[in-house]
C-alpha atoms as a PDB file:
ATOM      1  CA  UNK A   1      -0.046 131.264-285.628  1.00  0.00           C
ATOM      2  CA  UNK A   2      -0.168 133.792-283.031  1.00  0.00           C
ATOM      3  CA  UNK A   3      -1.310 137.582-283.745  1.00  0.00           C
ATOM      4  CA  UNK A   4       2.535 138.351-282.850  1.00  0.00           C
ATOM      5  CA  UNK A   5       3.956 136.099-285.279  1.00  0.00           C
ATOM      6  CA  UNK A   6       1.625 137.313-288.413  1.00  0.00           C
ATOM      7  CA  UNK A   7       2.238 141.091-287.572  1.00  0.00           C
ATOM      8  CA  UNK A   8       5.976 139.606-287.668  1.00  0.00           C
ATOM      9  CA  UNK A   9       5.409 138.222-290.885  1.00  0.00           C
ATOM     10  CA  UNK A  10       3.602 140.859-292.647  1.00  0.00           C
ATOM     11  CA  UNK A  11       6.463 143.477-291.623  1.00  0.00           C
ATOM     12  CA  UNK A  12       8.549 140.712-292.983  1.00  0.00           C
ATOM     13  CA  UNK A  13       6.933 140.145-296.419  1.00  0.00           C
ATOM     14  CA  UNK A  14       6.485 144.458-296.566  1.00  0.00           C
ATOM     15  CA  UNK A  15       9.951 145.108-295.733  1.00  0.00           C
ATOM     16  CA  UNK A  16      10.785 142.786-298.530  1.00  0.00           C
ATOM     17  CA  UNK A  17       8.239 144.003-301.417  1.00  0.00           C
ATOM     18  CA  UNK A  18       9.901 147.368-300.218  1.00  0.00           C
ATOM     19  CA  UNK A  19      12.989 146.544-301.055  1.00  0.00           C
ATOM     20  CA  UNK A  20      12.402 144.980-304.207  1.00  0.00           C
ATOM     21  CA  UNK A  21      10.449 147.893-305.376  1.00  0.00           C
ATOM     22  CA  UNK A  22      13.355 150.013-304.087  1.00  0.00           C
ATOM     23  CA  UNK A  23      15.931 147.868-306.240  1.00  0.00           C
ATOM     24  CA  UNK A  24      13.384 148.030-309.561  1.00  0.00           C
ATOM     25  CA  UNK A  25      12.838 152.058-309.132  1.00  0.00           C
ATOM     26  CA  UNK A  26      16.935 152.173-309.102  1.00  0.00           C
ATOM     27  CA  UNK A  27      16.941 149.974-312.130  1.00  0.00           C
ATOM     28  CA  UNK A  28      14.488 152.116-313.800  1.00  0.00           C
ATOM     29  CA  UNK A  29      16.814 155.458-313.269  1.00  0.00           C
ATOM     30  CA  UNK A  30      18.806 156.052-316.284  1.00  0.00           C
ATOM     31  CA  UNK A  31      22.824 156.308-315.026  1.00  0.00           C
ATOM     32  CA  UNK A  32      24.593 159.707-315.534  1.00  0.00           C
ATOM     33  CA  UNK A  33      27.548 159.690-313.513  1.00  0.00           C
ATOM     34  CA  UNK A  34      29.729 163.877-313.343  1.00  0.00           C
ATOM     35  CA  UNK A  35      33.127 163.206-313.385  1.00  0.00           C
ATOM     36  CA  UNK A  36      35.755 165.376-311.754  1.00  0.00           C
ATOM     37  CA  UNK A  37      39.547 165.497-313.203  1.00  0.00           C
ATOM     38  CA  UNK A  38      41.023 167.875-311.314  1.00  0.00           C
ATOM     39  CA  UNK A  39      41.260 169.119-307.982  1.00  0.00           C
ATOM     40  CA  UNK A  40      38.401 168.746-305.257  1.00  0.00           C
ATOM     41  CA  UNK A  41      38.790 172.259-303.944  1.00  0.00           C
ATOM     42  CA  UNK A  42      38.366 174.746-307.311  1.00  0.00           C
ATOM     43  CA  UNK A  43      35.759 175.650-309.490  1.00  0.00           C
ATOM     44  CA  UNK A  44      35.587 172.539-311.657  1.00  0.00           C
ATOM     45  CA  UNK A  45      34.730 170.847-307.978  1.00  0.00           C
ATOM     46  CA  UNK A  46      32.349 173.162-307.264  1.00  0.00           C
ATOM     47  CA  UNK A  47      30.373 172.861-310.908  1.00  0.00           C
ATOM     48  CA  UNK A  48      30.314 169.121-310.740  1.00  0.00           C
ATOM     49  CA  UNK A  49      28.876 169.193-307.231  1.00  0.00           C
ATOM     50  CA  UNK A  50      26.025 171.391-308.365  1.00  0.00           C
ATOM     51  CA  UNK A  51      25.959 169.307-311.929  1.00  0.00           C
ATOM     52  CA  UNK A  52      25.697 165.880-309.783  1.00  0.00           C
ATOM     53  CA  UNK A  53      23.123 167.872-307.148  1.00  0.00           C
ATOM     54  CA  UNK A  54      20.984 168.956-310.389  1.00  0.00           C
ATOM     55  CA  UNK A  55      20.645 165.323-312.001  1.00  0.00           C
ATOM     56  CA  UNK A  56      19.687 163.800-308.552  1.00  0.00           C
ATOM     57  CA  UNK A  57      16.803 165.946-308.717  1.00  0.00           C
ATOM     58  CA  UNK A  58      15.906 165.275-312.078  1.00  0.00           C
ATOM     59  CA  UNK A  59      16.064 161.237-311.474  1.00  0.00           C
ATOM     60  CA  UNK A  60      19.327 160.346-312.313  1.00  0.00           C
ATOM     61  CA  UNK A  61      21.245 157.731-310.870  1.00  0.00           C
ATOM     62  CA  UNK A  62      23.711 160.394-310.221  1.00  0.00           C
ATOM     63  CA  UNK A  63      27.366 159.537-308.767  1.00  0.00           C
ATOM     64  CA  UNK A  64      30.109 162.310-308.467  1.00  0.00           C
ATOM     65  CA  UNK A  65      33.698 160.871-309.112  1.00  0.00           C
ATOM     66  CA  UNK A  66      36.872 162.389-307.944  1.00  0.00           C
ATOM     67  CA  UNK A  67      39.543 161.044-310.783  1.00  0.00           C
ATOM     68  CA  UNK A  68      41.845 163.999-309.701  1.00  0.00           C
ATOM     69  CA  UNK A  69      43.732 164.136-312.878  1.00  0.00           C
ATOM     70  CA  UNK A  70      44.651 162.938-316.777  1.00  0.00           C
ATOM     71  CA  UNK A  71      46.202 159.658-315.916  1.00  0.00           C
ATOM     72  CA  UNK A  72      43.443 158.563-312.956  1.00  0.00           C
ATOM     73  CA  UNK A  73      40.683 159.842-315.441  1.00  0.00           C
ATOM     74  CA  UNK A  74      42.260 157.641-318.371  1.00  0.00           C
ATOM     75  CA  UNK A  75      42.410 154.800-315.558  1.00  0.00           C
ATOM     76  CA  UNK A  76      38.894 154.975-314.713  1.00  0.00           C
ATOM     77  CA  UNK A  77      37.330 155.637-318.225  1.00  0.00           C
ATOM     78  CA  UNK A  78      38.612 152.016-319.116  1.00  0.00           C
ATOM     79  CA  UNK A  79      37.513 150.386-316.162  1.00  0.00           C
ATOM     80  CA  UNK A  80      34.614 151.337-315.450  1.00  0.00           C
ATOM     81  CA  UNK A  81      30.855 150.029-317.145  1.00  0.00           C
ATOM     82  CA  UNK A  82      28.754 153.365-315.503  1.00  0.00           C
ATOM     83  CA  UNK A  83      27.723 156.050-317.918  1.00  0.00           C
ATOM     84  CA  UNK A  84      29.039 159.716-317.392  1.00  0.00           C
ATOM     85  CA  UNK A  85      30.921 162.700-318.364  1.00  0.00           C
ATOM     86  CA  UNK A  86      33.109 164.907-317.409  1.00  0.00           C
ATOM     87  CA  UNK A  87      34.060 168.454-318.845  1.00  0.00           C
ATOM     88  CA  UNK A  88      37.678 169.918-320.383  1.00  0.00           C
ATOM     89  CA  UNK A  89      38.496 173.262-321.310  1.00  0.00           C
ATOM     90  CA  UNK A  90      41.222 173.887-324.679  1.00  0.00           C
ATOM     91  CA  UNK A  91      44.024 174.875-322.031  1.00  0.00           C
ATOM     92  CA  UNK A  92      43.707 172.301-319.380  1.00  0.00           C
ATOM     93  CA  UNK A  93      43.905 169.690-322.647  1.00  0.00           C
ATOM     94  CA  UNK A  94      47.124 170.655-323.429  1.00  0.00           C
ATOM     95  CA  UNK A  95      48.533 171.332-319.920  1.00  0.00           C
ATOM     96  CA  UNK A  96      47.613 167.479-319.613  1.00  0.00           C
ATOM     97  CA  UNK A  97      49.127 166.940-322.816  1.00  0.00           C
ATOM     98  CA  UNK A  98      52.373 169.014-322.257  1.00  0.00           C
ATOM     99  CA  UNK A  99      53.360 168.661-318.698  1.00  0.00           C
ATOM    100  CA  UNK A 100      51.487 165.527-317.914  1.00  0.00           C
ATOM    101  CA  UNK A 101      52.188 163.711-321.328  1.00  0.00           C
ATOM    102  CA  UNK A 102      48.550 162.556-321.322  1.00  0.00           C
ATOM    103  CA  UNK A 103      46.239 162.221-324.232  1.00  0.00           C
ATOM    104  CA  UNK A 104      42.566 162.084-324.044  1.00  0.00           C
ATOM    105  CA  UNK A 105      40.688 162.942-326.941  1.00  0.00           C
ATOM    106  CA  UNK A 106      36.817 162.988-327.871  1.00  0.00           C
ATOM    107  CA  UNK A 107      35.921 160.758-330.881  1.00  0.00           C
ATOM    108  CA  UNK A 108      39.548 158.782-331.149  1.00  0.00           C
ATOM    109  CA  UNK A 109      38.009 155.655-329.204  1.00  0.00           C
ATOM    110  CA  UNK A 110      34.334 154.236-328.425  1.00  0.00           C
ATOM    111  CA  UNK A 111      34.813 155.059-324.659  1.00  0.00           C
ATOM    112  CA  UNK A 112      35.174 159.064-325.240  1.00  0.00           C
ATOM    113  CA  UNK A 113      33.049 160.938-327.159  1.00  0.00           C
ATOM    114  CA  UNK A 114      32.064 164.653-327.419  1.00  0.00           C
ATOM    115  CA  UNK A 115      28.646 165.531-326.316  1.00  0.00           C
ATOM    116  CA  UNK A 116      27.880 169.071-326.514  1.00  0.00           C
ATOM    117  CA  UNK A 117      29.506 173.070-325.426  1.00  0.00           C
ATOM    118  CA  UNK A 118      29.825 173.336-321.504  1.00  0.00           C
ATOM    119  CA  UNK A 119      30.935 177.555-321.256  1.00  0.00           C
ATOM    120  CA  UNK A 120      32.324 179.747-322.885  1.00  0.00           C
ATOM    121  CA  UNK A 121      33.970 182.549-320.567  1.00  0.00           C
ATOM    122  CA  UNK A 122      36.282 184.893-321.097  1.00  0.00           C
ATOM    123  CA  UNK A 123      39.607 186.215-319.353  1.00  0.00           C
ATOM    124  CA  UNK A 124      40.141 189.173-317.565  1.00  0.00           C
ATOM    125  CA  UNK A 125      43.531 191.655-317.334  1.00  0.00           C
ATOM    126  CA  UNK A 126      42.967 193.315-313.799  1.00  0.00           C
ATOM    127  CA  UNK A 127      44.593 196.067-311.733  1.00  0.00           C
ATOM    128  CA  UNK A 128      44.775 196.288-308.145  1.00  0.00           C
ATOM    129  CA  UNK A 129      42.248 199.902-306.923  1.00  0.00           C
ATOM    130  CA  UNK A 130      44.796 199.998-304.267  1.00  0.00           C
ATOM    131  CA  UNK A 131      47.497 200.960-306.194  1.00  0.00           C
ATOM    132  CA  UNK A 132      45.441 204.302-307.105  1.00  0.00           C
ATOM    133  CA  UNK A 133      45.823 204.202-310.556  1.00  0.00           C
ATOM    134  CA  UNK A 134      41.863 205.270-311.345  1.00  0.00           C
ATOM    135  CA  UNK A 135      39.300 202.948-313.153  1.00  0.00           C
ATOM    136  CA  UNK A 136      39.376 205.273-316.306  1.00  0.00           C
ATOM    137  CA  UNK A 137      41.215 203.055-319.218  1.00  0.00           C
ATOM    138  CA  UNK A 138      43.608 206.323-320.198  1.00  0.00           C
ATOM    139  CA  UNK A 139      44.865 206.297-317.091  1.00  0.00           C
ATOM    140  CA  UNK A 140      45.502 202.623-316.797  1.00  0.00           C
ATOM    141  CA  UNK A 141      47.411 202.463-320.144  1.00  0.00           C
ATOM    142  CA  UNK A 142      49.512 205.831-319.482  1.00  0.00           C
ATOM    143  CA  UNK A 143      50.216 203.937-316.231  1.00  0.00           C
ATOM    144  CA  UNK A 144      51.319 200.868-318.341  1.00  0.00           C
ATOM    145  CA  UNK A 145      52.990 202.874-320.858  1.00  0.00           C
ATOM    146  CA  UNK A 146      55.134 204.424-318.002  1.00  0.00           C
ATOM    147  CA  UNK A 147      56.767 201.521-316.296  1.00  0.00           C
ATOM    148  CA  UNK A 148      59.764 200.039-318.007  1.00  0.00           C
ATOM    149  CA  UNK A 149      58.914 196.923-316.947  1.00  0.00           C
ATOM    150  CA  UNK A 150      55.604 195.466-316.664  1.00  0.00           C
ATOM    151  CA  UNK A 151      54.990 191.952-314.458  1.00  0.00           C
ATOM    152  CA  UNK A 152      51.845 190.313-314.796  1.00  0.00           C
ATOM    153  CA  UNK A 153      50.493 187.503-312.897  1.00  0.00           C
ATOM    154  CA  UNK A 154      49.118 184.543-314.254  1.00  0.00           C
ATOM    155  CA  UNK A 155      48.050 180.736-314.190  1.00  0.00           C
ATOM    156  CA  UNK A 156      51.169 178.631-315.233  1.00  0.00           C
ATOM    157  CA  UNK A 157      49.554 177.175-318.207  1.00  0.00           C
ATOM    158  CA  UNK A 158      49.438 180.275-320.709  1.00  0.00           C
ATOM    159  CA  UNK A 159      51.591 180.716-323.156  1.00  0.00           C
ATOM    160  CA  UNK A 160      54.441 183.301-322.673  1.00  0.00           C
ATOM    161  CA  UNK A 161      53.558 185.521-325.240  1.00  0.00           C
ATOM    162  CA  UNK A 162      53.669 189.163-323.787  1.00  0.00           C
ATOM    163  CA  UNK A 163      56.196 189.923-326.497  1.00  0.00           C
ATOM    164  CA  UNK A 164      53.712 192.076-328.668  1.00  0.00           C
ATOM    165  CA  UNK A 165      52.517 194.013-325.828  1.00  0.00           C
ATOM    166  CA  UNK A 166      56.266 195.215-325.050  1.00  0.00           C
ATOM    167  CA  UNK A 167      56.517 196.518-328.906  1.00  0.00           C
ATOM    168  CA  UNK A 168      53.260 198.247-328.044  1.00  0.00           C
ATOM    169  CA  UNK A 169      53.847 199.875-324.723  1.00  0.00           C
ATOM    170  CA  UNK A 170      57.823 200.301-325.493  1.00  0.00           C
ATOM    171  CA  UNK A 171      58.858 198.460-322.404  1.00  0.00           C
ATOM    172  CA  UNK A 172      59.605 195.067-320.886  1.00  0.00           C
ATOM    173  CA  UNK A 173      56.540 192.943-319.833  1.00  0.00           C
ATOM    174  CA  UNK A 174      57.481 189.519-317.223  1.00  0.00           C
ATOM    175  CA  UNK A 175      55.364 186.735-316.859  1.00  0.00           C
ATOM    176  CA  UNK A 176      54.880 185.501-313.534  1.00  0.00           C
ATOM    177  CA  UNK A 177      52.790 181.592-313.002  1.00  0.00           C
ATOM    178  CA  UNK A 178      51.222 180.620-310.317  1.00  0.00           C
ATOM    179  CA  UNK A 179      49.843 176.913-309.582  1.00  0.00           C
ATOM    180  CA  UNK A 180      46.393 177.549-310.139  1.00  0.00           C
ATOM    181  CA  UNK A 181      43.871 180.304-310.227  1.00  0.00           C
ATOM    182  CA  UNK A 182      43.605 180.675-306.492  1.00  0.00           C
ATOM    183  CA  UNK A 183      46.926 181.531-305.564  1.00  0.00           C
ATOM    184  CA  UNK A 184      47.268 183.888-308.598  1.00  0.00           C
ATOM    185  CA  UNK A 185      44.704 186.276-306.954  1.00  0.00           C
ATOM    186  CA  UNK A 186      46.377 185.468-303.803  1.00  0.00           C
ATOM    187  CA  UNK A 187      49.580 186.595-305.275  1.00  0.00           C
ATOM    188  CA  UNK A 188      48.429 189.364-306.983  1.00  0.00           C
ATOM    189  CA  UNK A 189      46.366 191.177-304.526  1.00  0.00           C
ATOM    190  CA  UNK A 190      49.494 190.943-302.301  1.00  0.00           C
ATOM    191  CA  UNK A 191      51.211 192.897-304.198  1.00  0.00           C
ATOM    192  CA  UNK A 192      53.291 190.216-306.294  1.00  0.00           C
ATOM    193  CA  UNK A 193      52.954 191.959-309.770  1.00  0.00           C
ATOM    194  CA  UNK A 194      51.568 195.019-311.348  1.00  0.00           C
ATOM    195  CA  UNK A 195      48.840 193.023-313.309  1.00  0.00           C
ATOM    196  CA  UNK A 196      46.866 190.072-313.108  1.00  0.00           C
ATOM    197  CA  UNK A 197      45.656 187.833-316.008  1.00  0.00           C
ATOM    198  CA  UNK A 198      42.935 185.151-315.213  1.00  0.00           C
ATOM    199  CA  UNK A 199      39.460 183.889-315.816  1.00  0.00           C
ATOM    200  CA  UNK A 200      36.465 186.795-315.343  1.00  0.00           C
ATOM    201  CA  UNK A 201      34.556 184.990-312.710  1.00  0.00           C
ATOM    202  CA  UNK A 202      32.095 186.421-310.020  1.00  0.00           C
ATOM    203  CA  UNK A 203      35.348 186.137-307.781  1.00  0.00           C
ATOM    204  CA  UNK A 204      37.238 188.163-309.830  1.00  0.00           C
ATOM    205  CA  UNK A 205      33.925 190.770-310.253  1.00  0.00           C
ATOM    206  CA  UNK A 206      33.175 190.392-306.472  1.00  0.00           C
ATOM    207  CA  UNK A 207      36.873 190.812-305.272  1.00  0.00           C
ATOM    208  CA  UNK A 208      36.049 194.363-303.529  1.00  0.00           C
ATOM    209  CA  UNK A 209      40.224 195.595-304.104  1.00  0.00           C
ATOM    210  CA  UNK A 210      40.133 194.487-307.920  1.00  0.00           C
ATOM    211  CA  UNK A 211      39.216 196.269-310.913  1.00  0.00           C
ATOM    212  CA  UNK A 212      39.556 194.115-314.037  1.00  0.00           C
ATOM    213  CA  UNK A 213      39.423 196.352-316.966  1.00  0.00           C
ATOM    214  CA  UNK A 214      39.451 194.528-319.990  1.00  0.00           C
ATOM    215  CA  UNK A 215      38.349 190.845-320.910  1.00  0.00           C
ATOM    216  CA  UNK A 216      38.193 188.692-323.979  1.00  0.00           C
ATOM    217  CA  UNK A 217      34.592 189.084-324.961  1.00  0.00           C
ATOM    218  CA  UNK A 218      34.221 192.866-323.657  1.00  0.00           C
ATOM    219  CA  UNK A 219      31.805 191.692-320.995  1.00  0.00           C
ATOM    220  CA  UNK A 220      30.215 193.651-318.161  1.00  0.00           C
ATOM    221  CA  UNK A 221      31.654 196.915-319.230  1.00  0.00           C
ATOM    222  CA  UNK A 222      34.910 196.388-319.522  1.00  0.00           C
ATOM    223  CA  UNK A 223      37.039 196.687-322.900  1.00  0.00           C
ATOM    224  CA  UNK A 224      37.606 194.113-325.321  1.00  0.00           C
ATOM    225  CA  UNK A 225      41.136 192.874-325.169  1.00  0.00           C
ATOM    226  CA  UNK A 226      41.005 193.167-329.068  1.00  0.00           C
ATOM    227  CA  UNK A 227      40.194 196.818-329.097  1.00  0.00           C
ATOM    228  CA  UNK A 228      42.882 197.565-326.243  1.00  0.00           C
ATOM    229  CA  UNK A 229      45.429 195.236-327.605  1.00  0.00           C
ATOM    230  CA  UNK A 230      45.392 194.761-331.350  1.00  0.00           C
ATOM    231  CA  UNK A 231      48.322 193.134-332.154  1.00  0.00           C
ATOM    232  CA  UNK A 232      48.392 190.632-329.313  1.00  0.00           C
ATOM    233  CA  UNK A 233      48.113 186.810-329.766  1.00  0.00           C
ATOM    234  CA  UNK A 234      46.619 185.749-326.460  1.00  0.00           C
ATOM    235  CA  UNK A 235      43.520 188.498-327.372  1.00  0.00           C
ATOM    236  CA  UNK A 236      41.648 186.041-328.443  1.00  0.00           C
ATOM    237  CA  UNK A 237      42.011 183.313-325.599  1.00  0.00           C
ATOM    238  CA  UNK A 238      38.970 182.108-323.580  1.00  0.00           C
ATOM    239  CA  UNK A 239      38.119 178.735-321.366  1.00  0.00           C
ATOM    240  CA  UNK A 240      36.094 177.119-323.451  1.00  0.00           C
ATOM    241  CA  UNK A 241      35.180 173.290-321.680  1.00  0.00           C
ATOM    242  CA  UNK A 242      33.249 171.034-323.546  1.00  0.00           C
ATOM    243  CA  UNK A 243      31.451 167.510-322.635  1.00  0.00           C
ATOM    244  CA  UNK A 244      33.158 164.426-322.856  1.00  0.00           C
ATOM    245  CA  UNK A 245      31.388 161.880-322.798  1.00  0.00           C
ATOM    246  CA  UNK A 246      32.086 158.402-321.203  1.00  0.00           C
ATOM    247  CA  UNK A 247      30.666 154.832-322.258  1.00  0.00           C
ATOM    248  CA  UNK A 248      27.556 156.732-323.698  1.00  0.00           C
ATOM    249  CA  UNK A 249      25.590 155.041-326.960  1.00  0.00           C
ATOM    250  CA  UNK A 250      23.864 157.071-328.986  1.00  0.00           C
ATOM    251  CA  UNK A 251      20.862 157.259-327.212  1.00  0.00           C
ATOM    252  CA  UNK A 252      22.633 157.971-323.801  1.00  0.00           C
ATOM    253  CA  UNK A 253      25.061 160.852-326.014  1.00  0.00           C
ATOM    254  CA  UNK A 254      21.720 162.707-326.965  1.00  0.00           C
ATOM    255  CA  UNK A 255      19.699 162.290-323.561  1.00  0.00           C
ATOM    256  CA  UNK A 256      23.171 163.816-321.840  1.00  0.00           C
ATOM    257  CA  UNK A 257      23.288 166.593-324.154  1.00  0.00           C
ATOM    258  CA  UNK A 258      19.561 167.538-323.649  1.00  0.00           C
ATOM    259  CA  UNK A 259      19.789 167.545-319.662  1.00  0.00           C
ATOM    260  CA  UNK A 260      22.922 169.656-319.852  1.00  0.00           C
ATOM    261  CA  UNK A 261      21.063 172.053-321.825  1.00  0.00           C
ATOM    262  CA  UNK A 262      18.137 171.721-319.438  1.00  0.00           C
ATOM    263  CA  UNK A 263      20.203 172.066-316.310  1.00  0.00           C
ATOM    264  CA  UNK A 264      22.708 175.194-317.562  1.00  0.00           C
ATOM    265  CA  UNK A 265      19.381 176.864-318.735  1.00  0.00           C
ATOM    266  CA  UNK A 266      16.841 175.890-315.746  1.00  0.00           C
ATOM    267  CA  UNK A 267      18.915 174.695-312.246  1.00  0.00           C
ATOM    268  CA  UNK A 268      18.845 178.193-310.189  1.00  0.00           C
ATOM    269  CA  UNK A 269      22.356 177.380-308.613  1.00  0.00           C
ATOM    270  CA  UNK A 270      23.699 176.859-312.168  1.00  0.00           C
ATOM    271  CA  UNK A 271      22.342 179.599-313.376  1.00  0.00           C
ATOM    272  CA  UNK A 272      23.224 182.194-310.945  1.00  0.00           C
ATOM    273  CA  UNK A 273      27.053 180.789-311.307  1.00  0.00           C
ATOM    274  CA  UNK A 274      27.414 180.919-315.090  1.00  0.00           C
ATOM    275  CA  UNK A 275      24.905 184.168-315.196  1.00  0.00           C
ATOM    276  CA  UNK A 276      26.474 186.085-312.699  1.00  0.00           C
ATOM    277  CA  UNK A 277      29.718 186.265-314.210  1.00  0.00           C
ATOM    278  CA  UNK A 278      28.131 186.761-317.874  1.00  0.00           C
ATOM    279  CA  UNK A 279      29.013 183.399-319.091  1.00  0.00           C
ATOM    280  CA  UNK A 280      26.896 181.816-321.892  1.00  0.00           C
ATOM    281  CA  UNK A 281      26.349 178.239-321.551  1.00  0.00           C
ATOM    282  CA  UNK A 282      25.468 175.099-324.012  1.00  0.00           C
ATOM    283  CA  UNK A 283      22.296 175.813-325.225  1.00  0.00           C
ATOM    284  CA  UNK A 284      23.214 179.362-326.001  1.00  0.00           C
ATOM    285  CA  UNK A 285      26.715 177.745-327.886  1.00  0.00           C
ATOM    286  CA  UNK A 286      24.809 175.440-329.773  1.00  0.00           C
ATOM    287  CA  UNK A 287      22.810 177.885-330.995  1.00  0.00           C
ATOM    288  CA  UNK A 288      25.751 180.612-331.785  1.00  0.00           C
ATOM    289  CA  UNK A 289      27.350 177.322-333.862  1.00  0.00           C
ATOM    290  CA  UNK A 290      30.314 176.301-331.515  1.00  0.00           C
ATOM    291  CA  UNK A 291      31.451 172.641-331.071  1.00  0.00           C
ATOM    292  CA  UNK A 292      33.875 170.562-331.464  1.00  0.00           C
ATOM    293  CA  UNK A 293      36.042 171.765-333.983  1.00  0.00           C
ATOM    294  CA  UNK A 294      36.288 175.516-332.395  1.00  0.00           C
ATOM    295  CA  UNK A 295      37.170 173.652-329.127  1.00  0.00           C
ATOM    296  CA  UNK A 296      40.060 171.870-330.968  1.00  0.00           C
ATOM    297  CA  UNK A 297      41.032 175.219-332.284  1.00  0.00           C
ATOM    298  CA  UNK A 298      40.987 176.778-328.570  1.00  0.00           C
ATOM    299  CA  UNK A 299      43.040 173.805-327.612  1.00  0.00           C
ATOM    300  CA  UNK A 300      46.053 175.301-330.552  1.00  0.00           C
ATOM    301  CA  UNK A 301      46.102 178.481-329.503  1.00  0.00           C
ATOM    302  CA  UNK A 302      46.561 177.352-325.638  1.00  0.00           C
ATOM    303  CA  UNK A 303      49.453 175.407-327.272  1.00  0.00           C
ATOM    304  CA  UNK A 304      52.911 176.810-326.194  1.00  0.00           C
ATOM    305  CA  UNK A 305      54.571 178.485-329.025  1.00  0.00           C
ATOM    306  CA  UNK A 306      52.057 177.504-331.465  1.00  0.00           C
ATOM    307  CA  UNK A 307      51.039 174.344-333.391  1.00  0.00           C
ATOM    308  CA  UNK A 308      52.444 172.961-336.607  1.00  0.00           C
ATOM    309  CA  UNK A 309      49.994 172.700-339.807  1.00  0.00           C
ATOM    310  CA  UNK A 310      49.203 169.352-339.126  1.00  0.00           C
ATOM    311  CA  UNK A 311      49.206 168.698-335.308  1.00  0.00           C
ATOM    312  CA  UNK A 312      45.767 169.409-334.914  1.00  0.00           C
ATOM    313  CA  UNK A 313      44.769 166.835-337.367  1.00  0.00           C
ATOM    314  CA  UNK A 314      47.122 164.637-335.483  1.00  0.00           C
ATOM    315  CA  UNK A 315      45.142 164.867-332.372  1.00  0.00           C
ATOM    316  CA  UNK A 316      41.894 164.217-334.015  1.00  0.00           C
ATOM    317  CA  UNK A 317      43.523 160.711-335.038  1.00  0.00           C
ATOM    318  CA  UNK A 318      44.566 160.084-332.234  1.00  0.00           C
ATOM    319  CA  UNK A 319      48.311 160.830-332.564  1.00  0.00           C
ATOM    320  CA  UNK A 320      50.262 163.744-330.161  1.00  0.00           C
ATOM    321  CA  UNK A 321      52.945 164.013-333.451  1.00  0.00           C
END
């Protein structure tokens, strides 16, 4: 054999070995695929990029899938045999279940189960500084209190329920739904309506001609919308996502759970998302005592003129009756 013809076999035989070695290191990665059920271009998008990004680096055999919505989620959940998750706030549940007359739950079959908190952040009520009005909350509410009819601008998934805050300002109040949280501030800060309800993200705290004054929790110096509004029924309502997890065993359910703690706590870019816009995370829910049955509670009181006794139970069997 010629000197040519061994170095042509040894690159041969390493190339190989190479490849093997390649194929048992990617056998040895444990599978943890982030699964994305809505729209590529939003928020969720944007946190399942970083989530996928996060377990790459930690090892993971890491795949991000676009399902796009409810019935391409349910689709893919049965066929496929790769571990993952994906993440589901109270109020895009029952949009899903509502408009799209589709019903996932946690726990109901093997393929689905509930792993752990994702957020828990709170909604904002917001005023254009444009309009002059000044940041003080007196002279926000006299400015309410004056109009005879108040239009606020919203996503079109809350419930129309702005009934209590006429009886309390002694006018009319309109609400106005947008397709998504996007073109709400779009709307609004074009002048569509005189208020805007949405989620307090660093958008909405970085959006230089918007002053959002009040928000569920009371966070980052602004009122709590139970203090300001006493007797109204969306006070309380928050976007509260938790885990679900897909074609996890036990084992797989509790590793999952204890990198999402790791990576909300630890990844800088996660951090600095969820932190900036003062937005505790899973470790932090776990701890306060939130799970499961305070997300199916969220998921009622994003239900559309309320839920009977029973429905909730319902849901946890299964059932949408």
């Amino acid at each position: 054999m010629t000197l040519l013809s061994r170095l042509s076999a040894i690159i041969v035989a390493l190339t190989i070995f190479a490849g093997l070695s390649g194929t048992a290191m990617s056998a040895d990665k444990k599978i943890l695929d982030v699964i994305v059920a809505s729209s590529n271009t939003g928020n969720n998008w944007k946190q399942g990029v970083m989530l996928q990004k996060a377990l790459t680096e930690r090892g993971y055999d890491s795949k991000l899938v676009h399902t796009a919505n409810c019935h391409k989620n349910k689709k893919y959940i049965a066929n496929t045999d790769r571990p993952g998750f994906y993440f589901k706030s109270g109020s895009s549940w029952i949009s899903d279940v509502v408009r799209k007359k589709c019903f996932i739950a946690p726990e109901v079959t093997k393929d689905v189960s509930y792993v752990t908190p994702f957020f828990y952040r709170s909604n904002a009520m917001c005023v254009r500084k444009s309009d002059n009005i000044g940041s003080g909350l007196k002279d926000i509410m006299a400015w309410i209190k004056a109009k005879d009819r108040v239009t606020i601008g919203t996503f079109n998934n809350l419930p129309d329920d702005f009934s209590d805050l006429g009886k309390q300002f002694g006018n009319k109040w309109k609400k106005v739904a947008y397709n998504g949280s996007s073109n709400t501030l779009k709307g609004f800060l074009a002048g569509d309506t005189d208020l805007m309800y949405l989620g307090y993200t660093a958008r909405e705290i970085n959006t230089p001609d918007l002053h959002c004054f009040a928000t569920t929790g009371g966070v980052n110096g602004t009122a709590k919308f139970a203090d300001l509004f006493p007797n109204w029924g969306l006070s309380s309502l928050v976007e509260f996502p938790i885990v679900f997890g897909i074609k996890l065993n036990d084992a797989q359910k509790a590793d999952t759970k204890a990198v999402m703690a790791d990576m909300m706590s630890n990844d800088p870019a996660l951090k600095k998302y969820y932190g900036t816009a003062f937005i505790p995370t899973a470790a932090e829910l776990e701890e306060r005592g939130l799970g499961l049955a305070d997300w199916w509670q969220d998921a009622a009181d994003w239900m559309p003129g309320g839920v009977k006794a029973d429905t909730v139970a319902n849901w946890k069997a299964g059932k949408l009756q």
